[in-house]
N, C-alpha and C. Protein backbone atom coordinates (compact mmCIF):
# COMPACT_ATOMS: atom_id res chain seq x y z
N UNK A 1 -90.88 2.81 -68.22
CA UNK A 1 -89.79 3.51 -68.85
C UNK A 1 -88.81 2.48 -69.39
N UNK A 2 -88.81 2.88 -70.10
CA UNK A 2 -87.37 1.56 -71.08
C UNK A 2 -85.88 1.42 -70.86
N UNK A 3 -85.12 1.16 -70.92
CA UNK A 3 -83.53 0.76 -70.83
C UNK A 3 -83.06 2.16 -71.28
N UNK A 4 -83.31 2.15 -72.62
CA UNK A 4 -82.71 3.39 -73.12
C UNK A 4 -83.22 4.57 -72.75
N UNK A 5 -84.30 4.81 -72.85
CA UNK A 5 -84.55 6.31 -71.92
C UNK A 5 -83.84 6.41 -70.33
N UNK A 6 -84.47 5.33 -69.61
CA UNK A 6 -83.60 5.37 -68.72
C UNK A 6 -81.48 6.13 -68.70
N UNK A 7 -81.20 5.30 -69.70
CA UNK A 7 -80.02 5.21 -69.68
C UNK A 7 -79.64 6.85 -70.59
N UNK A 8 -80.21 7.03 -71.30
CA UNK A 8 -80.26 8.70 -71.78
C UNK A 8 -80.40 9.82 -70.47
N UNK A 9 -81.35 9.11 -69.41
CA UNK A 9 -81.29 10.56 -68.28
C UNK A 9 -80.39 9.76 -67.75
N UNK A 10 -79.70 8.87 -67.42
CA UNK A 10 -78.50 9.06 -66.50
C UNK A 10 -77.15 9.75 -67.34
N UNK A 11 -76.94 9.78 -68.83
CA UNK A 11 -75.90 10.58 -69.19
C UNK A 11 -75.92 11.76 -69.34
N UNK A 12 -77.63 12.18 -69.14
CA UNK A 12 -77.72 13.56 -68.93
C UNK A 12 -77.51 14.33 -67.77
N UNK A 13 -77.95 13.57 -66.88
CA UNK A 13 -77.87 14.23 -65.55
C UNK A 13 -76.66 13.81 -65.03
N UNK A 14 -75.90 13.22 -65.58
CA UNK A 14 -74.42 12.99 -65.49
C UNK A 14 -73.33 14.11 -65.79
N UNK A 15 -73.93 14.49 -67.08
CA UNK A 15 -73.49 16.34 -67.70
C UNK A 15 -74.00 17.17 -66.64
N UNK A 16 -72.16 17.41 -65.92
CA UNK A 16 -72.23 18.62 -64.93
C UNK A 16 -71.80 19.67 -65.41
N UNK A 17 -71.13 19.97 -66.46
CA UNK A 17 -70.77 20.98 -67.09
C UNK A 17 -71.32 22.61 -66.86
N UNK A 18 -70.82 23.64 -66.55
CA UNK A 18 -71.27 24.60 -66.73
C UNK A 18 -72.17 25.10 -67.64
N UNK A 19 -71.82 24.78 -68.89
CA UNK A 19 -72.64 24.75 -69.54
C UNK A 19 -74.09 23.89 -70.27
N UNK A 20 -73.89 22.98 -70.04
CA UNK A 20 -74.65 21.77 -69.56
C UNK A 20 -75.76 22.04 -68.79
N UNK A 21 -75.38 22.51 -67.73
CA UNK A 21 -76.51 22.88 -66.66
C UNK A 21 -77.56 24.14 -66.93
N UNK A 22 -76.43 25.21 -67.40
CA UNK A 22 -77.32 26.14 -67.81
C UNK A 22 -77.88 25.92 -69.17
N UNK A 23 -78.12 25.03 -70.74
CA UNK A 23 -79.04 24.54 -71.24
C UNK A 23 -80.00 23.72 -70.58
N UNK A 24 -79.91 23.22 -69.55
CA UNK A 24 -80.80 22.65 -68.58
C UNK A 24 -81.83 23.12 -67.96
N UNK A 25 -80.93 24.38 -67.64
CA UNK A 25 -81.93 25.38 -66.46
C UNK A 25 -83.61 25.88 -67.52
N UNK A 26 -84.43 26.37 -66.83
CA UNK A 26 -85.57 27.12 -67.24
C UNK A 26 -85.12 28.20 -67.74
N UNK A 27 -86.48 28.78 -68.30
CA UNK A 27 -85.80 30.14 -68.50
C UNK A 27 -86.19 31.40 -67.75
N UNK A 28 -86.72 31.09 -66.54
CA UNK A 28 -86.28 32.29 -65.48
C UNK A 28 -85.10 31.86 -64.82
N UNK A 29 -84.45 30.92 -64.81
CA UNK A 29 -82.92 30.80 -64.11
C UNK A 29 -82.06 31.13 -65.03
N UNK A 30 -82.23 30.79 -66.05
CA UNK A 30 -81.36 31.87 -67.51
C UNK A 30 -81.23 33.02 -67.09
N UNK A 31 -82.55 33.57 -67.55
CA UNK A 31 -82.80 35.04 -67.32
C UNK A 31 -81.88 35.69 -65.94
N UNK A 32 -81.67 34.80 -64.84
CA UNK A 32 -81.18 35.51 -63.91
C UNK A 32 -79.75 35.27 -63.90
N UNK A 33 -79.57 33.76 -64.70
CA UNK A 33 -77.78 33.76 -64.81
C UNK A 33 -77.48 35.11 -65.74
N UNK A 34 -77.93 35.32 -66.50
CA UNK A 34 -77.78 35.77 -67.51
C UNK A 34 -77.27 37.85 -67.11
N UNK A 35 -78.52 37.95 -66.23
CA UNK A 35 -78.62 38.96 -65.34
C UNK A 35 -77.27 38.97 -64.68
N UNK A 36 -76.96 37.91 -63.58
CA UNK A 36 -75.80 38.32 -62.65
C UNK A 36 -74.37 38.23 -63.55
N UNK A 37 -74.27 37.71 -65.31
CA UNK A 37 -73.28 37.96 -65.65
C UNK A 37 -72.90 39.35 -65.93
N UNK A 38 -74.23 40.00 -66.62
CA UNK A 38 -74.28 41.48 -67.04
C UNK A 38 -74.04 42.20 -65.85
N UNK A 39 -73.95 41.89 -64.49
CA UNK A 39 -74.00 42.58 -63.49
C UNK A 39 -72.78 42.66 -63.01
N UNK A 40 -72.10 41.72 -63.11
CA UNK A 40 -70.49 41.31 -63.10
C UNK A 40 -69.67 42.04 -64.38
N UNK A 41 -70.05 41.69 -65.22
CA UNK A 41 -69.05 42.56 -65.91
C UNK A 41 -69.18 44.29 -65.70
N UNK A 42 -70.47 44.75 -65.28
CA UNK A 42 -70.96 46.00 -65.03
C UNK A 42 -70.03 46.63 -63.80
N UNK A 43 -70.08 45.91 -62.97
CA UNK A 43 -69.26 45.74 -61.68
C UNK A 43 -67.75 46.05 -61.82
N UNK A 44 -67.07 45.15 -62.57
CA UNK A 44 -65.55 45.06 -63.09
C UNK A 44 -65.56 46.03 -63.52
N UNK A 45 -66.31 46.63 -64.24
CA UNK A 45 -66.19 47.77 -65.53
C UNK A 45 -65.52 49.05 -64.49
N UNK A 46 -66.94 48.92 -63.64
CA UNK A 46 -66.92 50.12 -62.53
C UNK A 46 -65.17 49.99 -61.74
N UNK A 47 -65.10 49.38 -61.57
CA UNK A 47 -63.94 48.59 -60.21
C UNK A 47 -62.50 49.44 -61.45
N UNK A 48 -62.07 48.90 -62.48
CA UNK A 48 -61.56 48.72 -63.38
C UNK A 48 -61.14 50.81 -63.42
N UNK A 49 -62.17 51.30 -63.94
CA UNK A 49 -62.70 52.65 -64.37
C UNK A 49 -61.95 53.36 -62.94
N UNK A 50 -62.45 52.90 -61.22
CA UNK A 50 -62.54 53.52 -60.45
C UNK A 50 -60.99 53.62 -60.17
N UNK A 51 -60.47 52.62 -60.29
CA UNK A 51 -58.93 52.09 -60.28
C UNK A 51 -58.03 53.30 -60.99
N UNK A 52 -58.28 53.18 -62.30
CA UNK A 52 -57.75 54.19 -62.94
C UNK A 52 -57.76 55.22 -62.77
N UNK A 53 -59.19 55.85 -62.10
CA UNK A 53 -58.97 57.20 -62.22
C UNK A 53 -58.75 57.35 -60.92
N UNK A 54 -58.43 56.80 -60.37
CA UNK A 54 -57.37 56.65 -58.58
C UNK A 54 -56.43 56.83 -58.73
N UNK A 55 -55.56 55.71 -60.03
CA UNK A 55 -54.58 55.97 -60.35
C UNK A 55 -54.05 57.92 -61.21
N UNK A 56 -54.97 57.94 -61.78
CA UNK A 56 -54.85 59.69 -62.50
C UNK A 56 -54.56 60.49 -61.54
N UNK A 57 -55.86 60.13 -60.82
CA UNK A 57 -55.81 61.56 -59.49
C UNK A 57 -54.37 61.18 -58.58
N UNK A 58 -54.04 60.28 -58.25
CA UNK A 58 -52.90 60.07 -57.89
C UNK A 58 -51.83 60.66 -58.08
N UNK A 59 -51.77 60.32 -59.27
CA UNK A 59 -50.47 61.17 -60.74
C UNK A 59 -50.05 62.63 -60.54
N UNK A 60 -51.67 63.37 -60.31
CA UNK A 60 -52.05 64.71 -60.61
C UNK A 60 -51.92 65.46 -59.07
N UNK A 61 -51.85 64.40 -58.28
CA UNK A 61 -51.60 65.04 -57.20
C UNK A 61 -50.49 65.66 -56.72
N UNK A 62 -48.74 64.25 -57.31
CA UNK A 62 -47.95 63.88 -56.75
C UNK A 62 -47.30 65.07 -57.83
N UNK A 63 -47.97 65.57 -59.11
CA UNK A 63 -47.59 66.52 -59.62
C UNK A 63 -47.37 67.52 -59.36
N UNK A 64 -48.58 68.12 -59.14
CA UNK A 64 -48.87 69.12 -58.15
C UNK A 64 -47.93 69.42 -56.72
N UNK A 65 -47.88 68.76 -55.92
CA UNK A 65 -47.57 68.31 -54.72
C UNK A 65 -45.62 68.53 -54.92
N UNK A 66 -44.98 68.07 -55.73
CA UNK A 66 -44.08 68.58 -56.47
C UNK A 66 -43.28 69.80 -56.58
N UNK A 67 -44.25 70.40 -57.62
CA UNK A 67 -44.44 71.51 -58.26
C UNK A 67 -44.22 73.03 -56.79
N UNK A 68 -45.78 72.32 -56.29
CA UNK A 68 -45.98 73.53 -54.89
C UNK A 68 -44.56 73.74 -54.06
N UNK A 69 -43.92 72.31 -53.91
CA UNK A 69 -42.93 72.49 -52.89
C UNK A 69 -41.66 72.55 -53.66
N UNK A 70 -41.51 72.96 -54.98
CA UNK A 70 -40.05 73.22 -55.16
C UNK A 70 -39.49 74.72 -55.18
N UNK A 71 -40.16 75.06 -54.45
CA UNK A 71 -39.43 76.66 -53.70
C UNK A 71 -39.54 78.05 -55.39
N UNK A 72 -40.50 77.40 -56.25
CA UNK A 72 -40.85 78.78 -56.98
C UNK A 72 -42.20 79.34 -56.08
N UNK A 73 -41.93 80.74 -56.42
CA UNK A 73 -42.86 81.29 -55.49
C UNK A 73 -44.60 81.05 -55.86
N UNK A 74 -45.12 81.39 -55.24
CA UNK A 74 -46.93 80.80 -55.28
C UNK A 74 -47.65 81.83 -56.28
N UNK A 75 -46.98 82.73 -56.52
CA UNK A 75 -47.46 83.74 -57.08
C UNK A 75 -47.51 83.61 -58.90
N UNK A 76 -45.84 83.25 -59.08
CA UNK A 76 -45.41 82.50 -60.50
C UNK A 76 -46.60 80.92 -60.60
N UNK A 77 -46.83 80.14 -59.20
CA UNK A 77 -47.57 79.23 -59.39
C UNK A 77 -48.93 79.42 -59.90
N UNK A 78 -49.19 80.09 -59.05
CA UNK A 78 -50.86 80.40 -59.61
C UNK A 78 -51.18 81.03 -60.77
N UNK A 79 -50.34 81.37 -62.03
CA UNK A 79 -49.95 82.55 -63.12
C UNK A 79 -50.04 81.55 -64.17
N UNK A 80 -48.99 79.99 -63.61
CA UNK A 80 -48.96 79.07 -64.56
C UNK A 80 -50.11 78.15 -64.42
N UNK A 81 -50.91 77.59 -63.21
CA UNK A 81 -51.87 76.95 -62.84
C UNK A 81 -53.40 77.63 -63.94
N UNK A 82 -53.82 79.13 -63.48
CA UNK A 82 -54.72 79.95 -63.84
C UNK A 82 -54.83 79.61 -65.22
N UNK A 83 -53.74 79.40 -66.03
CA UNK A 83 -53.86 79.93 -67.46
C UNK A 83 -54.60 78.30 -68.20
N UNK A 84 -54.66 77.15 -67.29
CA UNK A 84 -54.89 75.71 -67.95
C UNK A 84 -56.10 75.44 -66.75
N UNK A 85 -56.89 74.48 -67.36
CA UNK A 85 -57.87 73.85 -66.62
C UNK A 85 -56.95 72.63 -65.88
N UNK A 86 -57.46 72.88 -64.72
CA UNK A 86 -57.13 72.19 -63.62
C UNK A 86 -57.92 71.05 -63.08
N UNK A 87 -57.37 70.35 -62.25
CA UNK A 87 -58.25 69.11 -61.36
C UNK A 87 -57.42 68.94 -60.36
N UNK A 88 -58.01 68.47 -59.61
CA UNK A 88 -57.53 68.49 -57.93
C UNK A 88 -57.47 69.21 -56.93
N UNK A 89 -55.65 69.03 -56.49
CA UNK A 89 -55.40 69.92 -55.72
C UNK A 89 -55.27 71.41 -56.08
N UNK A 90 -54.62 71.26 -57.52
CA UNK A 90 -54.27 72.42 -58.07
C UNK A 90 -55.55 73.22 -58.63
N UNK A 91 -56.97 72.56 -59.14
CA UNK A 91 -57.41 73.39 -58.97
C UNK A 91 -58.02 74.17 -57.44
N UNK A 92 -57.91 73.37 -56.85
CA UNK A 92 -58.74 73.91 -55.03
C UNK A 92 -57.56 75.25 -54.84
N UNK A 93 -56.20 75.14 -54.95
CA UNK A 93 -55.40 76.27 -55.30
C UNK A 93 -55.46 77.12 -55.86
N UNK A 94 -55.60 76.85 -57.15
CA UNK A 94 -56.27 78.50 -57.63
C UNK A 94 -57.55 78.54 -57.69
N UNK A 95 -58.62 78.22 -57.22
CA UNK A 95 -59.56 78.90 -56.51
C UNK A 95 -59.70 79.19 -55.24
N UNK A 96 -58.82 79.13 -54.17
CA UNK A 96 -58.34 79.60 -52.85
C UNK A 96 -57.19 81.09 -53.14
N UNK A 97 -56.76 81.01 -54.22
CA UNK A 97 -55.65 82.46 -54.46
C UNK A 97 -56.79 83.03 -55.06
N UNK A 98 -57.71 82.87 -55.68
CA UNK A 98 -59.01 83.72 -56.17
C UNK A 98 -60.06 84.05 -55.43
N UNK A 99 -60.04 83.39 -54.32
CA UNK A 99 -61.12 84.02 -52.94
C UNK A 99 -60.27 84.85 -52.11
N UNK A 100 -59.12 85.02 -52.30
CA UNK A 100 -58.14 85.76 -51.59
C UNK A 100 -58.64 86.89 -50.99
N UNK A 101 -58.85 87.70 -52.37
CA UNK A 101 -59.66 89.23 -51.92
C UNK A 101 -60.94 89.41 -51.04
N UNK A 102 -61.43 88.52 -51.30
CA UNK A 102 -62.96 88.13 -50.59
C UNK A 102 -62.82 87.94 -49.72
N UNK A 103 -61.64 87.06 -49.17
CA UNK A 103 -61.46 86.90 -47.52
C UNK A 103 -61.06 88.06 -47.08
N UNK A 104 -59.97 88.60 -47.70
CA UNK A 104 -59.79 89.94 -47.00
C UNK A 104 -60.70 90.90 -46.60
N UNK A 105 -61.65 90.98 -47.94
CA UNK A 105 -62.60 92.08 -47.55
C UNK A 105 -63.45 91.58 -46.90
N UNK A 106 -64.45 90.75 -47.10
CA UNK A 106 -65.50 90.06 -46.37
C UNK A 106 -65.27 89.08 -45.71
N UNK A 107 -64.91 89.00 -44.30
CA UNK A 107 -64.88 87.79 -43.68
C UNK A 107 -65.78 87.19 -43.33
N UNK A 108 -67.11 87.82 -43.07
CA UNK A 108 -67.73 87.30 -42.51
C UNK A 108 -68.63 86.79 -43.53
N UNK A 109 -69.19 86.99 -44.58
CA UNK A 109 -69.32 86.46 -45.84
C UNK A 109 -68.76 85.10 -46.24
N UNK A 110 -67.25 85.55 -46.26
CA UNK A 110 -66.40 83.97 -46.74
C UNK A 110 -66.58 83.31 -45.27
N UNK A 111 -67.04 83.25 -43.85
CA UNK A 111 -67.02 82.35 -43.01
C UNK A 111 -68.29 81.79 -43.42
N UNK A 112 -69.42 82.87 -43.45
CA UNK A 112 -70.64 82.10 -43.61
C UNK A 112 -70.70 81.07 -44.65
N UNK A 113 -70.44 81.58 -46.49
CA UNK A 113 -70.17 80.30 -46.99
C UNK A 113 -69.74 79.31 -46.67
N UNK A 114 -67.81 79.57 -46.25
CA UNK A 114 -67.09 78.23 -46.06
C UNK A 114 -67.76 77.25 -45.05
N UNK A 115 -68.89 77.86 -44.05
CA UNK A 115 -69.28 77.14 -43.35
C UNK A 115 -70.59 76.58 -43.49
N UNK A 116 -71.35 76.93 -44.71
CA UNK A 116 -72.63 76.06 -45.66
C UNK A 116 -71.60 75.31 -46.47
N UNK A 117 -70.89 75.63 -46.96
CA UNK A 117 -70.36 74.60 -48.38
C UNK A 117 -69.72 73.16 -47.59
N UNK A 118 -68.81 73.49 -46.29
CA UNK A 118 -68.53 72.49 -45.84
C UNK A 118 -69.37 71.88 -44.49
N UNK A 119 -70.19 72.38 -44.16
CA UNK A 119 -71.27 71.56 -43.34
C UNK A 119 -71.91 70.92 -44.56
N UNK A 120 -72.39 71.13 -45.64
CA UNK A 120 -73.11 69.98 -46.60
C UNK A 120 -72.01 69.23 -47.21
N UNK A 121 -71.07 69.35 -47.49
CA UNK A 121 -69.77 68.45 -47.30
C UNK A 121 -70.12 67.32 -47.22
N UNK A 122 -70.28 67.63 -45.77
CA UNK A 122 -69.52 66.74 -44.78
C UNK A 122 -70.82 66.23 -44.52
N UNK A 123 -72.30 66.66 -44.47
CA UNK A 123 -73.16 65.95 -43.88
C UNK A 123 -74.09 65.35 -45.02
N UNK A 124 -73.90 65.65 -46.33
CA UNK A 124 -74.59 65.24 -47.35
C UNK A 124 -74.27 64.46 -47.82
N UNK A 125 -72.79 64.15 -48.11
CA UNK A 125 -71.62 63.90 -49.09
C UNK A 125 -70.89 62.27 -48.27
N UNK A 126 -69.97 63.30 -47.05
CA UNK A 126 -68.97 62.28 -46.60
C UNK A 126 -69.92 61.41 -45.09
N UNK A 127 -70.91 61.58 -44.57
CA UNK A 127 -71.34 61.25 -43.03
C UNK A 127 -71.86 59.71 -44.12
N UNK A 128 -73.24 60.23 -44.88
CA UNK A 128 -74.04 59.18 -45.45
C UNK A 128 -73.18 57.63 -46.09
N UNK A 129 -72.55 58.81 -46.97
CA UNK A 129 -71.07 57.49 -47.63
C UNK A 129 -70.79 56.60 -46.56
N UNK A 130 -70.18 57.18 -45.48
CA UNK A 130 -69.28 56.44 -44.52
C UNK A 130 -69.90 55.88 -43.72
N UNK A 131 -71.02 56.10 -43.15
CA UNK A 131 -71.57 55.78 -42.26
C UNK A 131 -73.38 55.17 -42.30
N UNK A 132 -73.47 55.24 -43.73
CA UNK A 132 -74.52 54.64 -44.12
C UNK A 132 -76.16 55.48 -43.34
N UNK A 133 -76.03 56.41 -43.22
CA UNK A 133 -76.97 57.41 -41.96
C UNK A 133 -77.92 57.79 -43.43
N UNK A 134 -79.58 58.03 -42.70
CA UNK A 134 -80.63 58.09 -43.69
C UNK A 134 -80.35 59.07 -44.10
N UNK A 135 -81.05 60.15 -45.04
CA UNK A 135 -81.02 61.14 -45.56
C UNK A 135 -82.64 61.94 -45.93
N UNK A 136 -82.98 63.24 -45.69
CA UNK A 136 -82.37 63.89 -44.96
C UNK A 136 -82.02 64.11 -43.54
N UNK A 137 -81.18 65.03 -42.71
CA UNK A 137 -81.01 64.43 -41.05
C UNK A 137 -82.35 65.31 -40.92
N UNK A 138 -82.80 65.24 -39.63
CA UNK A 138 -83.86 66.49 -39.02
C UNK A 138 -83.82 67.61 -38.93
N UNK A 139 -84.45 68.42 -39.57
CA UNK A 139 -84.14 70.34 -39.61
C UNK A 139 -83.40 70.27 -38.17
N UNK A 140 -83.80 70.23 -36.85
CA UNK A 140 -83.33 70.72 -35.65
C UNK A 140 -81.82 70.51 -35.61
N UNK A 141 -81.62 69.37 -36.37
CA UNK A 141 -80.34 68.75 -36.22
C UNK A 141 -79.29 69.50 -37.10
N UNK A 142 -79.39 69.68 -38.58
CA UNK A 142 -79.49 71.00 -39.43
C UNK A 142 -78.87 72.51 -39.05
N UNK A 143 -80.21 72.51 -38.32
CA UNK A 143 -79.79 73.84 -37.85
C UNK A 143 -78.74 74.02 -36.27
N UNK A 144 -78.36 73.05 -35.57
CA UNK A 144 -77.40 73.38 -34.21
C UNK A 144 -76.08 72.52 -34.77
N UNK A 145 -76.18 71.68 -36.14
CA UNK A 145 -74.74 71.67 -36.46
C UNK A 145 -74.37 72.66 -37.30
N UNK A 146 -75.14 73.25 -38.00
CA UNK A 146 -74.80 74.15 -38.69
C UNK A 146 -74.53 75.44 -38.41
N UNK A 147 -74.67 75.75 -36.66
CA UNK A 147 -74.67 77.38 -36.20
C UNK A 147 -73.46 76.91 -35.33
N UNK A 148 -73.08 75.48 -34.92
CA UNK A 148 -72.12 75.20 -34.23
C UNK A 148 -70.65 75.32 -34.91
N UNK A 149 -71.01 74.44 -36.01
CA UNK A 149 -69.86 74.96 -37.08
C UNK A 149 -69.13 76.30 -37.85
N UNK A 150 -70.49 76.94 -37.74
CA UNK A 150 -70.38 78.07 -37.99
C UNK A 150 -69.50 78.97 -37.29
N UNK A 151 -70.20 79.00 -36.01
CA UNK A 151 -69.17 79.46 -34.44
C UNK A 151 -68.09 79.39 -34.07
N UNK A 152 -68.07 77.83 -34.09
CA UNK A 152 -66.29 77.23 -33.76
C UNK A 152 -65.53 76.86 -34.58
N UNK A 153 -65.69 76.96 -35.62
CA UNK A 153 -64.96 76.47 -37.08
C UNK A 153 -65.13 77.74 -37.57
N UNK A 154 -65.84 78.23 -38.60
CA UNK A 154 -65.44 78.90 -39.72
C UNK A 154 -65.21 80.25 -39.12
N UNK A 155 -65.65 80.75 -38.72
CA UNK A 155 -65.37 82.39 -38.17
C UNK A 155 -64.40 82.44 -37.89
N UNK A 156 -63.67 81.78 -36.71
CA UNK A 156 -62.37 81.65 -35.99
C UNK A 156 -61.20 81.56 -37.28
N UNK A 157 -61.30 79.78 -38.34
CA UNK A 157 -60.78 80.05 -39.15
C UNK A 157 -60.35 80.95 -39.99
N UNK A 158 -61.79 81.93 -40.51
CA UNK A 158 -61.49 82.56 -41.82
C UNK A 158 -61.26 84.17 -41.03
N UNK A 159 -61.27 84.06 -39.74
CA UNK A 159 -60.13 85.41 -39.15
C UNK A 159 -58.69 85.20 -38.98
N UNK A 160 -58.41 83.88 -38.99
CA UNK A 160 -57.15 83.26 -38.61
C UNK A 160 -56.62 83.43 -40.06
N UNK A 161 -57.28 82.56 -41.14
CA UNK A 161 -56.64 83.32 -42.31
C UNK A 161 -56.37 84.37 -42.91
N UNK A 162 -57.40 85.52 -42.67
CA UNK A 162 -57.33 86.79 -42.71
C UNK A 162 -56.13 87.26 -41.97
N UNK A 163 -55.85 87.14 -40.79
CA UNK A 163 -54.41 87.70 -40.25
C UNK A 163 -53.54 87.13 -40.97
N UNK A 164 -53.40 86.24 -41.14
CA UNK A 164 -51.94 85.21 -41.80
C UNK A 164 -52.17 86.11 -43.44
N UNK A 165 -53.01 86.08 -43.96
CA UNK A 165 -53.12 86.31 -45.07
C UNK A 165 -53.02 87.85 -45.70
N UNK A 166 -53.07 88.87 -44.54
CA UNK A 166 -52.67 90.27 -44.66
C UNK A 166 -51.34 90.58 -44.13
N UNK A 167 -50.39 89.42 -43.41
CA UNK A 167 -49.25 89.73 -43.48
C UNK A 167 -48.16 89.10 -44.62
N UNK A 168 -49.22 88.35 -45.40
CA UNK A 168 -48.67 88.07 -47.04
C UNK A 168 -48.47 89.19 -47.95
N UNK A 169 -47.48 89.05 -48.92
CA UNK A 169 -48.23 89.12 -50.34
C UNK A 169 -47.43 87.82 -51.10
N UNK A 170 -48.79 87.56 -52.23
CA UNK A 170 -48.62 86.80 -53.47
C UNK A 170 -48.94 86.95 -54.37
């Protein structure tokens, strides 16, 4: 090998440069820098997006939240809520003043739902998220949280609201 070649790979391999290195690299280490940048900005995008609409729902809450507690009655609330598409809290509000009748008349109906809609909630939705648990759980398992909940949660509840809720009006 000669002086000068020699002396050409030592100023090359001297270039530490970021960029330097990656004209250096092959091109399956490209391919994968290349990859974890698209994956990073994909990432931020998400992070960025999730932020904001944290921040919205935030907004929409503290609106709401507001609104409910400045002593106009619930009745005028739900009149002005009903007439616009909603998100949040306010809509879970007027669709709780719209199951109204249903609880009254059918309790045992609105227990049985409220107690499928929020056993898959909670075991489809919020357990897996939080707790990283496989999916699906075991029918047996299924079925004695779901008759348990049923039992000690929703029935009890949606009679408890039923009394509170027939010595209303709104």
């Amino acid at each position: 090998m000669s002086t000068s070649a020699s002396a050409q790979n030592v100023v090359r391999c001297s270039d530490v440069s970021l960029w330097s290195l990656f004209m250096q690299a092959g091109i399956v280490v490209k391919l994968v820098m290349l990859g974890l940048i698209a994956a990073s900005v994909w990432t931020w995008a998400i992070v960025i997006d999730k932020y904001l609409a944290y921040g919205r729902a935030r907004r929409q809450f503290d609106k709401f939240e507001q609104v409910f507690w400045s002593g106009q009655s619930l009745e005028e609330l739900y009149r002005s809520l009903s007439e616009r598409n909603n998100t949040g809290l306010a809509a879970i509000f007027v669709a709780v003043v719209r199951a109204r009748p249903a609880l009254l008349d059918t309790p045992w109906r609105t227990a049985l739902a409220w107690a499928v809609i929020t056993y898959f909630a909670m075991n489809w939705l919020v357990v897996p998220l939080r707790f990283h648990s496989p999916l699906p759980p075991k029918t047996l398992s299924i079925v004695t949280q779901a008759f348990a909940h049923l039992v000690l949660v929703a029935i009890p509840m949606t009679f408890i609201a039923r009394r509170y809720l027939r010595a209303r009006t709104f």
